[in-house]
PDB file of N, CA and C in Angstrom:
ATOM      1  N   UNK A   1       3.927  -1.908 -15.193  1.00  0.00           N
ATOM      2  CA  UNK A   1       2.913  -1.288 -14.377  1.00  0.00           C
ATOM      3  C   UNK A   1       1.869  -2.345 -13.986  1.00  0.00           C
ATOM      4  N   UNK A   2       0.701  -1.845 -14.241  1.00  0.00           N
ATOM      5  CA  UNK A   2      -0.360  -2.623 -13.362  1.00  0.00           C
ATOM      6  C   UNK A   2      -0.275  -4.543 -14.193  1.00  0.00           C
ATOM      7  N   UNK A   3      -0.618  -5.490 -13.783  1.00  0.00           N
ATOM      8  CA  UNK A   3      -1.035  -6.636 -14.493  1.00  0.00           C
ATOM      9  C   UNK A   3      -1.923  -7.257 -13.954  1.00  0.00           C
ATOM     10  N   UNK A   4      -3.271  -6.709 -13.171  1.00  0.00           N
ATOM     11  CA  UNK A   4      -4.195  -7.322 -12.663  1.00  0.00           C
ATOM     12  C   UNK A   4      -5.594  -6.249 -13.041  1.00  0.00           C
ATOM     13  N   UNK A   5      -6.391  -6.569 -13.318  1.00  0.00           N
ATOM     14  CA  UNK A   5      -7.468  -5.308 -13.834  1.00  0.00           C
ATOM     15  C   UNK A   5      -8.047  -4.565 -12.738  1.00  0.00           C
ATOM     16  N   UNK A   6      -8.032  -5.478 -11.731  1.00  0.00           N
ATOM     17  CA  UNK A   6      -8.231  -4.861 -10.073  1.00  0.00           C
ATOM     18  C   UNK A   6      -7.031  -3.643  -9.781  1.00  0.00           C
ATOM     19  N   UNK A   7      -5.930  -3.806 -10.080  1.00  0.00           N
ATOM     20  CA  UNK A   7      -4.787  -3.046  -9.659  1.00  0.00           C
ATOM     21  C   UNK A   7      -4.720  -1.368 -10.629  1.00  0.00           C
ATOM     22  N   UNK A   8      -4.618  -0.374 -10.148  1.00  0.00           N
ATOM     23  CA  UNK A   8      -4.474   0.961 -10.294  1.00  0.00           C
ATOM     24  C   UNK A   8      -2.939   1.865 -10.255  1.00  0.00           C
ATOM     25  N   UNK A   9      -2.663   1.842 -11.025  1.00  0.00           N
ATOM     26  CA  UNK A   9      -0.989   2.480 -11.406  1.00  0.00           C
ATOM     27  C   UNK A   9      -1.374   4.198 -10.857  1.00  0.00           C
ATOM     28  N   UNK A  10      -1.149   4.802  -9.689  1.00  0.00           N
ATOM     29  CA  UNK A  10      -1.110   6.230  -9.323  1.00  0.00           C
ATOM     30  C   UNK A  10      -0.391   6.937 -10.299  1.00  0.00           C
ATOM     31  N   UNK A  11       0.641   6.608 -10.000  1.00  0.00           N
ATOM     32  CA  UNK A  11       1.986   7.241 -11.469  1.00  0.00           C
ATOM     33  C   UNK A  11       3.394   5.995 -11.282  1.00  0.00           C
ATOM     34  N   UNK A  12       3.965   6.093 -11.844  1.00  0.00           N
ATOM     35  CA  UNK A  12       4.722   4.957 -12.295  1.00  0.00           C
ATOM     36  C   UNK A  12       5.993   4.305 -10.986  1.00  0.00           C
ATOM     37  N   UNK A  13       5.723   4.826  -9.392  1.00  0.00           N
ATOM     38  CA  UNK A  13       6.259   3.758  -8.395  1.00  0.00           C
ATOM     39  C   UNK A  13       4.460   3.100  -7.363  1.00  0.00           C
ATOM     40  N   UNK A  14       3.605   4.117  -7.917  1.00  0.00           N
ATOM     41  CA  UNK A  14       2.926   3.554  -6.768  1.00  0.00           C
ATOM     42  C   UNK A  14       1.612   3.056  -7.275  1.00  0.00           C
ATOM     43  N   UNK A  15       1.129   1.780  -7.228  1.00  0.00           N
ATOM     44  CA  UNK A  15      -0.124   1.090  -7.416  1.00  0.00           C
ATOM     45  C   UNK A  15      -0.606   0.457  -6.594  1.00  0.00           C
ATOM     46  N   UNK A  16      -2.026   0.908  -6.450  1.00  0.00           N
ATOM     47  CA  UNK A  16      -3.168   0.796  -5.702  1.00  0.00           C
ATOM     48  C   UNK A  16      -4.038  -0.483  -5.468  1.00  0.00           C
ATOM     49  N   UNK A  17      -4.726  -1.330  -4.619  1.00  0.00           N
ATOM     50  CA  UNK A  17      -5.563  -2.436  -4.906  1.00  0.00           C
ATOM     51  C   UNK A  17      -6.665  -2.741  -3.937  1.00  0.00           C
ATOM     52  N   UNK A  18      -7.392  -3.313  -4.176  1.00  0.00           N
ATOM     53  CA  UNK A  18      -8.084  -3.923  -3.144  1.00  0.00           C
ATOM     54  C   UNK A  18      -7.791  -4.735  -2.494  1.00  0.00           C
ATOM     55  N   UNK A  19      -8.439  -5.276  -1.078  1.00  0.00           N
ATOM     56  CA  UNK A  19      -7.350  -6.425  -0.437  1.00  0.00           C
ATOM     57  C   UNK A  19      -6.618  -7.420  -1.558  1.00  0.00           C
ATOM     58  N   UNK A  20      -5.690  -7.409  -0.866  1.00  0.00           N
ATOM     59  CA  UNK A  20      -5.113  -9.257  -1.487  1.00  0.00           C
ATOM     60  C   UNK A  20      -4.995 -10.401  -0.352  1.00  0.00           C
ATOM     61  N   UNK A  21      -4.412 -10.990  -0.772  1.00  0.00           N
ATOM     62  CA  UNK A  21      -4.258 -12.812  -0.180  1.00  0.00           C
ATOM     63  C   UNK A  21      -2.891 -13.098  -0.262  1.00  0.00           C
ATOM     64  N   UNK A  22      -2.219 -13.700   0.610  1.00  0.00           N
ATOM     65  CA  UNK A  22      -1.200 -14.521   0.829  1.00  0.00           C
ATOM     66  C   UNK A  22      -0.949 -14.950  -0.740  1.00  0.00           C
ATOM     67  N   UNK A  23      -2.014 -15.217  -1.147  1.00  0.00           N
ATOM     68  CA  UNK A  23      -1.627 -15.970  -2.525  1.00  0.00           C
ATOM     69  C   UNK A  23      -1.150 -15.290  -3.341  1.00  0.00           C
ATOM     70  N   UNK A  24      -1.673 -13.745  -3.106  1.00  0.00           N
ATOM     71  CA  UNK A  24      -1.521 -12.771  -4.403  1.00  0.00           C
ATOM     72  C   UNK A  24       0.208 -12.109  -4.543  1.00  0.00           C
ATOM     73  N   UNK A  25       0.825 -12.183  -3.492  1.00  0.00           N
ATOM     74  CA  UNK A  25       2.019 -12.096  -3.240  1.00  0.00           C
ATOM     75  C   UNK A  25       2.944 -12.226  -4.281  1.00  0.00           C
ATOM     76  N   UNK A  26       3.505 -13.782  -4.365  1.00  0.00           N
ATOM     77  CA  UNK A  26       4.014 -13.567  -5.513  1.00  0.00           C
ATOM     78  C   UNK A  26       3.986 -13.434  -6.937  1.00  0.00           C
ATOM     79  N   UNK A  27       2.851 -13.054  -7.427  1.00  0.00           N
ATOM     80  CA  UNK A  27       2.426 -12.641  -8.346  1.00  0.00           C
ATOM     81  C   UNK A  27       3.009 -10.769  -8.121  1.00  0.00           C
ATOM     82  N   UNK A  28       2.670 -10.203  -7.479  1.00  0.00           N
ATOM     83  CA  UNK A  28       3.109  -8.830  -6.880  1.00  0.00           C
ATOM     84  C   UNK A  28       4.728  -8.548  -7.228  1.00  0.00           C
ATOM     85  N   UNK A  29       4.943  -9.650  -6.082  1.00  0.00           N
ATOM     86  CA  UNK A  29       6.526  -9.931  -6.141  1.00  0.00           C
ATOM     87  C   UNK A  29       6.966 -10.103  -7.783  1.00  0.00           C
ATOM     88  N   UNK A  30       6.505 -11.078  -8.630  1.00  0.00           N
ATOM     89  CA  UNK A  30       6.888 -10.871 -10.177  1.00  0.00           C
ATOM     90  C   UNK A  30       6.908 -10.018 -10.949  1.00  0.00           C
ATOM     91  N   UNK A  31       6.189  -9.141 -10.499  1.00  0.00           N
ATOM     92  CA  UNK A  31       5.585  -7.383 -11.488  1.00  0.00           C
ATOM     93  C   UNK A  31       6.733  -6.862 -10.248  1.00  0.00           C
ATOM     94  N   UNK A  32       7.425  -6.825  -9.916  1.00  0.00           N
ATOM     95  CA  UNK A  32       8.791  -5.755  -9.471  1.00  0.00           C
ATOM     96  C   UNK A  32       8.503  -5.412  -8.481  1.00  0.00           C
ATOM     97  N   UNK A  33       7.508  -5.566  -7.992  1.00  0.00           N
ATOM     98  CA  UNK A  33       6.942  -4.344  -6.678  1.00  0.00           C
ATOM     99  C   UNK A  33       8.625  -4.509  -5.250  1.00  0.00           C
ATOM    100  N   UNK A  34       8.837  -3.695  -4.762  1.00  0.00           N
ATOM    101  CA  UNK A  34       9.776  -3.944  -3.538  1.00  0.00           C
ATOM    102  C   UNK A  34       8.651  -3.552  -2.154  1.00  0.00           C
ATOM    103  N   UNK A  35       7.746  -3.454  -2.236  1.00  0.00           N
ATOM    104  CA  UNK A  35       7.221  -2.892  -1.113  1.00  0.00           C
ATOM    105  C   UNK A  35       5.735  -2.953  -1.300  1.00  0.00           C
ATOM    106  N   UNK A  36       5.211  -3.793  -0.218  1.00  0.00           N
ATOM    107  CA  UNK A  36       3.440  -3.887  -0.028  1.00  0.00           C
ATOM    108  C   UNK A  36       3.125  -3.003   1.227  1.00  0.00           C
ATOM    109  N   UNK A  37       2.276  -1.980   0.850  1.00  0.00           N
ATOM    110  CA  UNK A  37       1.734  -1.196   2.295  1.00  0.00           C
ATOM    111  C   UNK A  37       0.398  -1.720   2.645  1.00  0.00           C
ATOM    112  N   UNK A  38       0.173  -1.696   3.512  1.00  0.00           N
ATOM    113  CA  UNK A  38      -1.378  -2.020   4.174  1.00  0.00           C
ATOM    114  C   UNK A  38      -1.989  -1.151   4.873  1.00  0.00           C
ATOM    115  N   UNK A  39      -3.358  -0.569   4.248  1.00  0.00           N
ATOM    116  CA  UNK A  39      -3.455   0.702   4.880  1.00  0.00           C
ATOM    117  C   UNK A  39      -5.107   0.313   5.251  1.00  0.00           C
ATOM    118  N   UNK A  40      -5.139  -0.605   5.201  1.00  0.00           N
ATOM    119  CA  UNK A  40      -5.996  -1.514   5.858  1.00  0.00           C
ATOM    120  C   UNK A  40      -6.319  -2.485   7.407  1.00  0.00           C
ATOM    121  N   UNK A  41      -6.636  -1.477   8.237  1.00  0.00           N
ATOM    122  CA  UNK A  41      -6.300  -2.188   9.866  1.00  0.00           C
ATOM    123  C   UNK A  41      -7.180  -3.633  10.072  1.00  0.00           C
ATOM    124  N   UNK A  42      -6.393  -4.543  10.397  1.00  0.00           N
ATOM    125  CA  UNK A  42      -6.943  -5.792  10.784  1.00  0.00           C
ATOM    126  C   UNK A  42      -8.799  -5.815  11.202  1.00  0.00           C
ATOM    127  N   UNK A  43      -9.249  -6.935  11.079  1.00  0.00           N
ATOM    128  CA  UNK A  43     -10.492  -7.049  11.740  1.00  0.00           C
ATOM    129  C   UNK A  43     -11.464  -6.060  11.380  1.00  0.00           C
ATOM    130  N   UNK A  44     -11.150  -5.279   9.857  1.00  0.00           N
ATOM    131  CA  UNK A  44     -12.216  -4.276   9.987  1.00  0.00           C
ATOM    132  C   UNK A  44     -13.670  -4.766   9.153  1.00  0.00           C
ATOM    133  N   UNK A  45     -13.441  -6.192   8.345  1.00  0.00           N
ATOM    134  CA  UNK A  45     -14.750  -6.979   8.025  1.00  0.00           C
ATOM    135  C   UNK A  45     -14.820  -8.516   8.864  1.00  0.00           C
ATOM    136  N   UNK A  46     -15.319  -9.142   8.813  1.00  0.00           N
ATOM    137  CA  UNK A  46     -15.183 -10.778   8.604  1.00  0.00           C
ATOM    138  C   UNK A  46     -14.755 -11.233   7.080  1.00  0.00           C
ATOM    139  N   UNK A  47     -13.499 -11.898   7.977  1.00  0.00           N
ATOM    140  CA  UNK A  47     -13.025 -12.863   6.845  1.00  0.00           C
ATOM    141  C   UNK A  47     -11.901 -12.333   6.012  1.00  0.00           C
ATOM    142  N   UNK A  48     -11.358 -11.010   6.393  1.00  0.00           N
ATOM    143  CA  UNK A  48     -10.418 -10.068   5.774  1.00  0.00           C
ATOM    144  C   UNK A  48      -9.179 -10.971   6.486  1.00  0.00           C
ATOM    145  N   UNK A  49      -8.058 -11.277   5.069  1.00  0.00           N
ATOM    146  CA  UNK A  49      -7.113 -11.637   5.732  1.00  0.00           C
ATOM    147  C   UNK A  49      -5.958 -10.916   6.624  1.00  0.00           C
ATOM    148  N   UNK A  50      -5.430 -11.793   7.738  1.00  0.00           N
ATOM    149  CA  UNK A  50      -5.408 -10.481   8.673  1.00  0.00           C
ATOM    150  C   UNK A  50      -3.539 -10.420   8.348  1.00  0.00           C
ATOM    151  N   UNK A  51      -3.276  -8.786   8.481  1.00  0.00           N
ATOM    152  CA  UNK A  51      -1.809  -8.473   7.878  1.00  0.00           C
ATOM    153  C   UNK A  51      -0.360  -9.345   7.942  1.00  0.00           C
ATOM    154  N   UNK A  52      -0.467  -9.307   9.645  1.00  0.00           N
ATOM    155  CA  UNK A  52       0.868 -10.659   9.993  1.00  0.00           C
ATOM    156  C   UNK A  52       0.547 -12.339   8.528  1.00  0.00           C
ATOM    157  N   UNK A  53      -0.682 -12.244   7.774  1.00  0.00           N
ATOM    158  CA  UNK A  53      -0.128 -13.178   6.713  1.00  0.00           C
ATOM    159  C   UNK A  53       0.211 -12.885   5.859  1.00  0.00           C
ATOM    160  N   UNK A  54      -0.083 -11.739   5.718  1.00  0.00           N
ATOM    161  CA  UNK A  54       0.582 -10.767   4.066  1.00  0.00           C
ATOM    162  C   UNK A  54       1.957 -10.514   4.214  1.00  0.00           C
ATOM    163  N   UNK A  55       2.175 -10.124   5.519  1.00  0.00           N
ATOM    164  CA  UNK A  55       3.687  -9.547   5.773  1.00  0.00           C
ATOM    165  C   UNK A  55       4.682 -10.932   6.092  1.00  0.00           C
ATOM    166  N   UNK A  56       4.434 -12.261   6.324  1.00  0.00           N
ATOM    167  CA  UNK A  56       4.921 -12.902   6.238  1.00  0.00           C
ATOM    168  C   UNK A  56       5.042 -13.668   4.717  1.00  0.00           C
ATOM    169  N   UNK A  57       4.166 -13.504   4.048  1.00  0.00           N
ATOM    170  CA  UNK A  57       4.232 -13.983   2.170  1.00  0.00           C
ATOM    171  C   UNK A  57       4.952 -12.915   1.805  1.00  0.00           C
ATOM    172  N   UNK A  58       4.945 -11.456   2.324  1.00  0.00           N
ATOM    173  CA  UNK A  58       6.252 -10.782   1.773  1.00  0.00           C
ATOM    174  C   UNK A  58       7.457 -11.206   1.919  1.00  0.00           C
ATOM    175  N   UNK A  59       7.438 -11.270   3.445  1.00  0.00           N
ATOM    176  CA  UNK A  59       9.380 -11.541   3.478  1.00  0.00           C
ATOM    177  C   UNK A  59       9.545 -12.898   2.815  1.00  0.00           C
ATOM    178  N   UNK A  60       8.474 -13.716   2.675  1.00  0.00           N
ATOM    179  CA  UNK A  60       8.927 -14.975   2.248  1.00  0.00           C
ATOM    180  C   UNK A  60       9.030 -14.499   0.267  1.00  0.00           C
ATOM    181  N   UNK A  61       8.822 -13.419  -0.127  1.00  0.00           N
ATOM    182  CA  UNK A  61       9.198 -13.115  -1.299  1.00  0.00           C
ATOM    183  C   UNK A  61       9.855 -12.307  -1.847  1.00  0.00           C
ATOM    184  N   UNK A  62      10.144 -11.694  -0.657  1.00  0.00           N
ATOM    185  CA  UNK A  62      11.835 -11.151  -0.754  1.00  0.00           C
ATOM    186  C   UNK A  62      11.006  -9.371  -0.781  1.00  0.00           C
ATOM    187  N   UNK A  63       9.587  -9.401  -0.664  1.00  0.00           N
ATOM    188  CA  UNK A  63       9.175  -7.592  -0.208  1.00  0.00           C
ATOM    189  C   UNK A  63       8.898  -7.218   0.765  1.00  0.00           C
ATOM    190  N   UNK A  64       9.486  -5.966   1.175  1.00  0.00           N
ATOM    191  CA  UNK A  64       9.339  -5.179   2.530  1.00  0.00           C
ATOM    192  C   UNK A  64       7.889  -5.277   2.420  1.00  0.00           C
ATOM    193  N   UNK A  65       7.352  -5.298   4.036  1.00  0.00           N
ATOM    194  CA  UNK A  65       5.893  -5.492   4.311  1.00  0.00           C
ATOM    195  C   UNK A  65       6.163  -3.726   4.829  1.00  0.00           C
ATOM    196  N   UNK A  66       4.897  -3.086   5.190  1.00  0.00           N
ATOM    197  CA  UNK A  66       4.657  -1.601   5.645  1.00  0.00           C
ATOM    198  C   UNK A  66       3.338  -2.068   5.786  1.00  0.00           C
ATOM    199  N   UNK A  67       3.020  -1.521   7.370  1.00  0.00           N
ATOM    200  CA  UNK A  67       1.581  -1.504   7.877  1.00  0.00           C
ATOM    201  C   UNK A  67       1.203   0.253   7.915  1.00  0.00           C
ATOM    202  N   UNK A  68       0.193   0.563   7.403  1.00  0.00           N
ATOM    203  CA  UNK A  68      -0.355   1.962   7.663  1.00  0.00           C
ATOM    204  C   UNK A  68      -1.138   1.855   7.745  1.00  0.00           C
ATOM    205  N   UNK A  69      -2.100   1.555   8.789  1.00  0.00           N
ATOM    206  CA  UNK A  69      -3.571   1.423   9.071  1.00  0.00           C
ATOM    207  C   UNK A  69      -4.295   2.705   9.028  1.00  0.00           C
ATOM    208  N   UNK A  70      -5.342   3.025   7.989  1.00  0.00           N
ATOM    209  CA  UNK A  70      -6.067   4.139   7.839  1.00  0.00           C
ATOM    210  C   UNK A  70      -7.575   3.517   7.877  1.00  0.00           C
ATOM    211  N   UNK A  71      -8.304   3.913   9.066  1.00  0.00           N
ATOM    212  CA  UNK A  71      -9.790   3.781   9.605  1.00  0.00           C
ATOM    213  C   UNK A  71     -10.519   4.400   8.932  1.00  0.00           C
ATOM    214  N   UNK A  72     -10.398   5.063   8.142  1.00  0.00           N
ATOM    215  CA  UNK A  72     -11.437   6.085   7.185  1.00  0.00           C
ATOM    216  C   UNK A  72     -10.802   6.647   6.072  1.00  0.00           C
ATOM    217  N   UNK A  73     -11.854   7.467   5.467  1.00  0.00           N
ATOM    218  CA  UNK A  73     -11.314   8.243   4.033  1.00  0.00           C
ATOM    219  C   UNK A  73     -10.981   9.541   4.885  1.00  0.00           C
ATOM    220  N   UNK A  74     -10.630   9.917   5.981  1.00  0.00           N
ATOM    221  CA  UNK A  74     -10.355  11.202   6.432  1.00  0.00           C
ATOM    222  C   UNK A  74      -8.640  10.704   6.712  1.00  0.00           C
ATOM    223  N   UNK A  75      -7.291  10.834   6.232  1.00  0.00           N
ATOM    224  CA  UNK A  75      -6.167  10.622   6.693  1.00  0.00           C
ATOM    225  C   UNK A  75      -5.728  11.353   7.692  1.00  0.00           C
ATOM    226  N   UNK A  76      -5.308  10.192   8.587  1.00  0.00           N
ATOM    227  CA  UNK A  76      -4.218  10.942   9.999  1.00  0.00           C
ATOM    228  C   UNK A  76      -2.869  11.867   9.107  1.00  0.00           C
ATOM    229  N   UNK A  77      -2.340  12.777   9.945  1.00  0.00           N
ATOM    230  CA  UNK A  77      -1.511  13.039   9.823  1.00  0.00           C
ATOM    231  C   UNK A  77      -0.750  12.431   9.507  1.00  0.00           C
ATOM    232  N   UNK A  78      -0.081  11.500  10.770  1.00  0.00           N
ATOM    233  CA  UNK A  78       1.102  10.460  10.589  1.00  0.00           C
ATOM    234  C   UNK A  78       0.694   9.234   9.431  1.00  0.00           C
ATOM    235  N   UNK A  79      -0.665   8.856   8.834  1.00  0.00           N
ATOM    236  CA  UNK A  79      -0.822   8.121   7.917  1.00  0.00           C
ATOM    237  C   UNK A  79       0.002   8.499   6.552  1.00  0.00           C
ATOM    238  N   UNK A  80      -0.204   9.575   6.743  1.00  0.00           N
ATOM    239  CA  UNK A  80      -0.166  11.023   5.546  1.00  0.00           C
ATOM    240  C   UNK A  80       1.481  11.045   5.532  1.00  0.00           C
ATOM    241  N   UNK A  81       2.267  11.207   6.911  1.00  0.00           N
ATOM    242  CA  UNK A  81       3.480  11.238   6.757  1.00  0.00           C
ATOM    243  C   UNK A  81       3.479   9.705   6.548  1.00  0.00           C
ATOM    244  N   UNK A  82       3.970   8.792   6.980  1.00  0.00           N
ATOM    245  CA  UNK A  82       4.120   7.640   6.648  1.00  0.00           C
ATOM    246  C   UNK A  82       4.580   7.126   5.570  1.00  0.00           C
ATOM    247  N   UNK A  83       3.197   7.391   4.953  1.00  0.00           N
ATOM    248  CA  UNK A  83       2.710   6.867   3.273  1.00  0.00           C
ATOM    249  C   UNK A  83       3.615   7.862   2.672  1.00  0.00           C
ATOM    250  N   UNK A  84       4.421   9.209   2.890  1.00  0.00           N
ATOM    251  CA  UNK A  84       4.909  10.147   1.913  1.00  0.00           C
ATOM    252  C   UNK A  84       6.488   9.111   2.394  1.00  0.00           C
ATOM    253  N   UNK A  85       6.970   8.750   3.613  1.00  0.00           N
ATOM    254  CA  UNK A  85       8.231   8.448   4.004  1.00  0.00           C
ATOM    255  C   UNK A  85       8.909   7.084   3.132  1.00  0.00           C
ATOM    256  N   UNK A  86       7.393   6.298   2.882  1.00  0.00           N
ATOM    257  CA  UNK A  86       7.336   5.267   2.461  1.00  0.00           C
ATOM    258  C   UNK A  86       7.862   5.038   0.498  1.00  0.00           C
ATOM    259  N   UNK A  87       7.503   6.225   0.108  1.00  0.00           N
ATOM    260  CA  UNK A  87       7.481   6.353  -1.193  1.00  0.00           C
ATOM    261  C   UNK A  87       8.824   7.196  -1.006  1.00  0.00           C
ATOM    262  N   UNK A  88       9.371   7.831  -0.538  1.00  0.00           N
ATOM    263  CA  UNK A  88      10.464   8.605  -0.414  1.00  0.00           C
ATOM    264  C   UNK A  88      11.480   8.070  -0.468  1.00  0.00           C
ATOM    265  N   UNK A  89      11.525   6.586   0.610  1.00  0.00           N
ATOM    266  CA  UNK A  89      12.203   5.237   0.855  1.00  0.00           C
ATOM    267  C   UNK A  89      12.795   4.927  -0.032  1.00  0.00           C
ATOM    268  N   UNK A  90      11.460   4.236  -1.011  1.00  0.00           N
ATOM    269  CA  UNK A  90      11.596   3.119  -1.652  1.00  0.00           C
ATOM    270  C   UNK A  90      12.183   3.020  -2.744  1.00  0.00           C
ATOM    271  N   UNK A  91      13.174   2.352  -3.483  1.00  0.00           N
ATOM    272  CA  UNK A  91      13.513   2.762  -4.697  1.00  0.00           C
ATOM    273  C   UNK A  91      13.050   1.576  -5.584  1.00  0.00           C
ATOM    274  N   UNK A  92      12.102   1.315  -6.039  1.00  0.00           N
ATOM    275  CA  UNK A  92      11.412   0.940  -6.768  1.00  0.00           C
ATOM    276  C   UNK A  92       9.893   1.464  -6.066  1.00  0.00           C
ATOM    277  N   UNK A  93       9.070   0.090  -6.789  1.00  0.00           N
ATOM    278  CA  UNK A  93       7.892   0.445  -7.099  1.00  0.00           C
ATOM    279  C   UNK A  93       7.034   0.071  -5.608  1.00  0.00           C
ATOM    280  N   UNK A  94       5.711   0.356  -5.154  1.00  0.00           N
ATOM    281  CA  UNK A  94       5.497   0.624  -3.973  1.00  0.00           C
ATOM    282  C   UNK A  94       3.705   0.043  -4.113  1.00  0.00           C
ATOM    283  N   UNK A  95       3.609  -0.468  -3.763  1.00  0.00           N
ATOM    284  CA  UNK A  95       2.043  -1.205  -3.879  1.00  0.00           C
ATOM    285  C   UNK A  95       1.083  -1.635  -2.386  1.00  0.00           C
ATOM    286  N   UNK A  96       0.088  -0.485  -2.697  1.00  0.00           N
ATOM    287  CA  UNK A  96      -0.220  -0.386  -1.252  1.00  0.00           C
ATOM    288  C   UNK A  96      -2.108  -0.730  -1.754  1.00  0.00           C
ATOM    289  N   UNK A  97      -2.576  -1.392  -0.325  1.00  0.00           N
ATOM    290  CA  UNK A  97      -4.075  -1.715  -0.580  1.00  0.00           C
ATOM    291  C   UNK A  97      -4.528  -1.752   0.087  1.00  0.00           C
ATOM    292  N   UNK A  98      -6.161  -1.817   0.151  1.00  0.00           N
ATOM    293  CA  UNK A  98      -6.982  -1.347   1.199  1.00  0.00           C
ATOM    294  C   UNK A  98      -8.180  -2.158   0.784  1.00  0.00           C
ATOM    295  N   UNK A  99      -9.595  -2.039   1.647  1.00  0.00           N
ATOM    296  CA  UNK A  99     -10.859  -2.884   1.105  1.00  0.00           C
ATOM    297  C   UNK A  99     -10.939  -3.105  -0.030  1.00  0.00           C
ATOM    298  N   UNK A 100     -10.658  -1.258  -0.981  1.00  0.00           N
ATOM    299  CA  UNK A 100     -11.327  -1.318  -2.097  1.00  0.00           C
ATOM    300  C   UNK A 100     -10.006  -0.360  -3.023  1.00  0.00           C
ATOM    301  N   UNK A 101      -9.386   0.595  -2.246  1.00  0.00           N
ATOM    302  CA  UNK A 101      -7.844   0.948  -3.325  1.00  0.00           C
ATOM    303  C   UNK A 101      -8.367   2.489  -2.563  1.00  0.00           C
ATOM    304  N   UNK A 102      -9.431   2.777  -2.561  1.00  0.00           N
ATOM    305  CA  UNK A 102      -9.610   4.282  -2.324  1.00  0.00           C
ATOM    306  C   UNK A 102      -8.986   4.712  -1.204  1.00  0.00           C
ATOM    307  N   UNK A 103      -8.944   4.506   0.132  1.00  0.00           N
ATOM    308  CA  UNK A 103      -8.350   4.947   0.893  1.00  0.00           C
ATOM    309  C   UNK A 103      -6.604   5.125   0.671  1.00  0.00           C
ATOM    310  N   UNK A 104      -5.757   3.994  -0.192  1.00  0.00           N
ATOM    311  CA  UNK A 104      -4.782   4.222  -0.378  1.00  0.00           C
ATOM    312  C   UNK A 104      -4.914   5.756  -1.411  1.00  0.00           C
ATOM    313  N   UNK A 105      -5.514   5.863  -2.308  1.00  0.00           N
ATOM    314  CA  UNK A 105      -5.580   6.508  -3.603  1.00  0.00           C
ATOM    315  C   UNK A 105      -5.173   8.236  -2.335  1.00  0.00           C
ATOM    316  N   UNK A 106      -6.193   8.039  -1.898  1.00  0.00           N
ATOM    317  CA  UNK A 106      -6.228   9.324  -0.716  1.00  0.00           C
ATOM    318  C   UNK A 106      -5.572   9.616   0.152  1.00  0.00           C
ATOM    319  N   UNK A 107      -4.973   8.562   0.470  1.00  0.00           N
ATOM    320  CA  UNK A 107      -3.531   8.968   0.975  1.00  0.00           C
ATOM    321  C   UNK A 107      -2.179   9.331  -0.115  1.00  0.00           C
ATOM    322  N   UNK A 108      -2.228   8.504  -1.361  1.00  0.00           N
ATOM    323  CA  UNK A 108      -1.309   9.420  -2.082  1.00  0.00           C
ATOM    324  C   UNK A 108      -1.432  10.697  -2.621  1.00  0.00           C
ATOM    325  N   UNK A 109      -2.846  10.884  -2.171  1.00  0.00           N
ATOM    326  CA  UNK A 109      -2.928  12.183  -3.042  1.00  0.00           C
ATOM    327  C   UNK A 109      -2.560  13.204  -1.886  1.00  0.00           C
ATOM    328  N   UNK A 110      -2.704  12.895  -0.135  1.00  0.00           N
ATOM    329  CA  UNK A 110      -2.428  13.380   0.615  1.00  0.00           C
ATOM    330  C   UNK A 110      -0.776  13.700   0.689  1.00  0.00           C
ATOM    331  N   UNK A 111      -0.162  12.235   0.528  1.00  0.00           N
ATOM    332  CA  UNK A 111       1.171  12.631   0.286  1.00  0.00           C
ATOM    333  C   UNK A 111       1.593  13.528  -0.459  1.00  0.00           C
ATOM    334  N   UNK A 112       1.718  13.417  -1.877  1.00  0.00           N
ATOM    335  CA  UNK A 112       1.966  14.455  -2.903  1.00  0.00           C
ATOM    336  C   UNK A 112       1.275  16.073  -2.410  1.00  0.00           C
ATOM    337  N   UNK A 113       0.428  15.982  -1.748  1.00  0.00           N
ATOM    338  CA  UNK A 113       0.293  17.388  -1.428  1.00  0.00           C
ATOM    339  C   UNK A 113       1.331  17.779  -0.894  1.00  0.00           C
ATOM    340  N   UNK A 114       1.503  17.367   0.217  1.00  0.00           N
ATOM    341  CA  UNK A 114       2.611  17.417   1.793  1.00  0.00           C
ATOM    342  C   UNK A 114       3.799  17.852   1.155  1.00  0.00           C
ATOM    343  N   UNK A 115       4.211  16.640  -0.467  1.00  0.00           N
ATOM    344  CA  UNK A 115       5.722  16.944  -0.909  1.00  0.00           C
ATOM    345  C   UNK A 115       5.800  18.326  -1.690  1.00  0.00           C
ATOM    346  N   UNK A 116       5.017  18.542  -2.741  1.00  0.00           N
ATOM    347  CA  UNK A 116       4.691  19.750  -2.984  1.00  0.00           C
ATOM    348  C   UNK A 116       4.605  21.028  -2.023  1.00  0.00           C
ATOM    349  N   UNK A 117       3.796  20.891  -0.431  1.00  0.00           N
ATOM    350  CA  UNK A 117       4.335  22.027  -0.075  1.00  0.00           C
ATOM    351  C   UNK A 117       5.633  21.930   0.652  1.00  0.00           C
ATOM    352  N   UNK A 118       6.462  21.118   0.680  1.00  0.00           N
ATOM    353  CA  UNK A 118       7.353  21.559   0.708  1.00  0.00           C
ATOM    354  C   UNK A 118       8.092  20.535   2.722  1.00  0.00           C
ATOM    355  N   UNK A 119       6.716  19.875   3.034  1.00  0.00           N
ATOM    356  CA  UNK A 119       7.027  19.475   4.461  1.00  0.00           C
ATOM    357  C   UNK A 119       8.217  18.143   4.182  1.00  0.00           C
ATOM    358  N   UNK A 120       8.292  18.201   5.647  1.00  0.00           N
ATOM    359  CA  UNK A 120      10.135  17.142   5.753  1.00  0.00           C
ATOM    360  C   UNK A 120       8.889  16.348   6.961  1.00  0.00           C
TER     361      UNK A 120
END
């Protein structure tokens, strides 16, 4: 599960973080993860690294990159589907991040609603 004190285990495929770095990658990649989501849209501080480098330190570490850009703590629909399609996907573990982890956190909790009632 988690190996960074920054990082947040949801339940045992999906953990949460605050941005990362190109650098943080394969470290990610070593803890099992198959899949980095970004639910973090480009350009939304100065100095935030921008996704096309994360998603290229993925493939260069052998993990699917997933962009889900969520602008607020209010989730889109399709964020909501997305993030549920994404975990549905994946067969391992699924590690998605944002400024600070909360907006991901809120979208899984959005997901798990969605699967619970029952939507495709």
């Amino acid at each position: 599960m988690a190996t960074n004190p920054d990082w947040k285990d949801l339940d045992q495929q999906v953990t949460v973080a605050p941005q990362i770095r190109p650098e943080d990658v394969p470290h990610i990649a070593a803890a099992g993860y198959r899949v980095v989501m970004c639910n973090r849209p480009d350009g939304e501080e100065p100095g935030q690294t921008d996704w096309a480098e994360i998603a290229e330190a993925c493939r260069h570490n052998g993990i699917t990159p997933r962009y889900v850009p969520q602008a607020d703590r209010d989730p889109t629909e399709h964020a909501v589907a997305s993030f549920d399609a994404i975990m549905r996907e994946t067969q391992g573990k699924v590690f998605a991040y944002c400024r600070t982890g909360t907006r991901c956190e809120i979208l899984w909790n959005a997901a798990k609603a969605r699967q619970h009632a029952g939507a495709a």
